[in-house]
Protein backbone atom coordinates (compact mmCIF):
# COMPACT_ATOMS: atom_id res chain seq x y z
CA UNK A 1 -59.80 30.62 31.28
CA UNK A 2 -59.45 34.38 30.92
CA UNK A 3 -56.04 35.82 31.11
CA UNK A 4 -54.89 37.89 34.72
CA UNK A 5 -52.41 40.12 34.99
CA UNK A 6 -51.11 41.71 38.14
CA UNK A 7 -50.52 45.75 38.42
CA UNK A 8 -46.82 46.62 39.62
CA UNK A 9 -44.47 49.68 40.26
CA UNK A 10 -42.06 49.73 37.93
CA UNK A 11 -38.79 52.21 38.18
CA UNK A 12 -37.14 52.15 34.90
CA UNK A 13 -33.71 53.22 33.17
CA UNK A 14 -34.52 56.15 31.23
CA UNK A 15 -32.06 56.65 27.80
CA UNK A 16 -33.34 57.48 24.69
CA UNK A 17 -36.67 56.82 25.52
CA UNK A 18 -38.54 57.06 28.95
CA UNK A 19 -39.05 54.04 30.13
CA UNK A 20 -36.39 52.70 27.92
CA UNK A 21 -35.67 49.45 30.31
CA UNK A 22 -37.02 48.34 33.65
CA UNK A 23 -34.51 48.52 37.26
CA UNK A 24 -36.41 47.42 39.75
CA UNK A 25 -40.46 46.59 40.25
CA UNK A 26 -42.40 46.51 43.15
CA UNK A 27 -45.30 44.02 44.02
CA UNK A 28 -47.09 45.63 47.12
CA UNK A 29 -44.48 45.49 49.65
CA UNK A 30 -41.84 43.42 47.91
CA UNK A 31 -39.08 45.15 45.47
CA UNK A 32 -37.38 43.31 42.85
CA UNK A 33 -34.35 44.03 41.26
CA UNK A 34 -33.67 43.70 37.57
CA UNK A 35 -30.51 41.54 37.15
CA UNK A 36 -30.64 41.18 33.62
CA UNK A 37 -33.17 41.83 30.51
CA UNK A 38 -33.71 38.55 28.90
CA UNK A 39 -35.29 39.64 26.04
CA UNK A 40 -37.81 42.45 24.83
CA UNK A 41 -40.24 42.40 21.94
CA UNK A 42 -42.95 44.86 20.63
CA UNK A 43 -46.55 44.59 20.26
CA UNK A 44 -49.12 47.25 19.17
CA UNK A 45 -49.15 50.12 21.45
CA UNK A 46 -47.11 47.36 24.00
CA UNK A 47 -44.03 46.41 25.10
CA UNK A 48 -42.54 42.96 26.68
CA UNK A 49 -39.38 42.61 28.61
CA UNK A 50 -38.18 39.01 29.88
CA UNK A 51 -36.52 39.80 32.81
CA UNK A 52 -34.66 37.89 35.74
CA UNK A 53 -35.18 39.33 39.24
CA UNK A 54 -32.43 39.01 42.24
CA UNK A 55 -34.60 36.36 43.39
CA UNK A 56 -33.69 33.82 41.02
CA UNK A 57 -37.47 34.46 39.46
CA UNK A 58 -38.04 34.96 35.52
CA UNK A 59 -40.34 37.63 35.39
CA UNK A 60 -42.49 39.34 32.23
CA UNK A 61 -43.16 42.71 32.45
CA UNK A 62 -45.60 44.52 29.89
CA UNK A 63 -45.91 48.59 29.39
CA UNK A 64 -49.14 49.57 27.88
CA UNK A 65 -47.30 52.87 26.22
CA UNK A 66 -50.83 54.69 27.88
CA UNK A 67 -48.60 54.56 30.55
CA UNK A 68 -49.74 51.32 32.79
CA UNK A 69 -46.97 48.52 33.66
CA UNK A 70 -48.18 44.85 34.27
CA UNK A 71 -46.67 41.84 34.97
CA UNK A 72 -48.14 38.68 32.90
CA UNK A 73 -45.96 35.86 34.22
CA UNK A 74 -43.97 34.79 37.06
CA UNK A 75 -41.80 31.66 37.35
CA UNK A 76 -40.15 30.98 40.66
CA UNK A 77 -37.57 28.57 39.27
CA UNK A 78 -37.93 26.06 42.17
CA UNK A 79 -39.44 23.53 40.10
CA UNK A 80 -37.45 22.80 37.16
CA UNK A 81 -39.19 20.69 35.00
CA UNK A 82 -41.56 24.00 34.35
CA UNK A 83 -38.87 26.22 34.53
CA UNK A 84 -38.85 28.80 31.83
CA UNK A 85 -35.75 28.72 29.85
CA UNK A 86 -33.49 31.44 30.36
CA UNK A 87 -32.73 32.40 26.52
């Protein structure tokens, strides 16, 4: 099965680097905010941040460092035997 991603709005915290950290994201009409950064790791020319939304949701956000943000997993948390651990 090929691997989707979905395009989203991000609106970052901006320190030593643009882009240093998402704040919020938007999927069409619905904003999420960022209430913690889970974890981050690096990837040629990419970068992964494990973030929790004020939804409850675990989210992970990728930034092609072209420029392009996408978001390559969602987990609700309303079913927890597949909920994704939090550390």
């Amino acid at each position: 099965m090929p691997q989707r991603s979905l395009t989203v709005h991000v609106e970052c915290h901006s320190g030593y680097r643009a882009d240093e950290r998402p704040r919020r994201f938007h999927i069409g009409e619905r904003t999420v905010e960022v209430v913690e950064v889970i974890d981050r790791w690096l990837a040629p020319g990419r970068r992964y941040f494990k973030l929790r939304g004020d939804d409850g949701g675990i989210y992970i956000l990728c930034h092609d460092e072209a420029g392009g943000w996408e978001m390559t997993l969602y987990d609700s948390g309303r079913h927890p035997p597949t909920r994704l651990s939090s550390t």
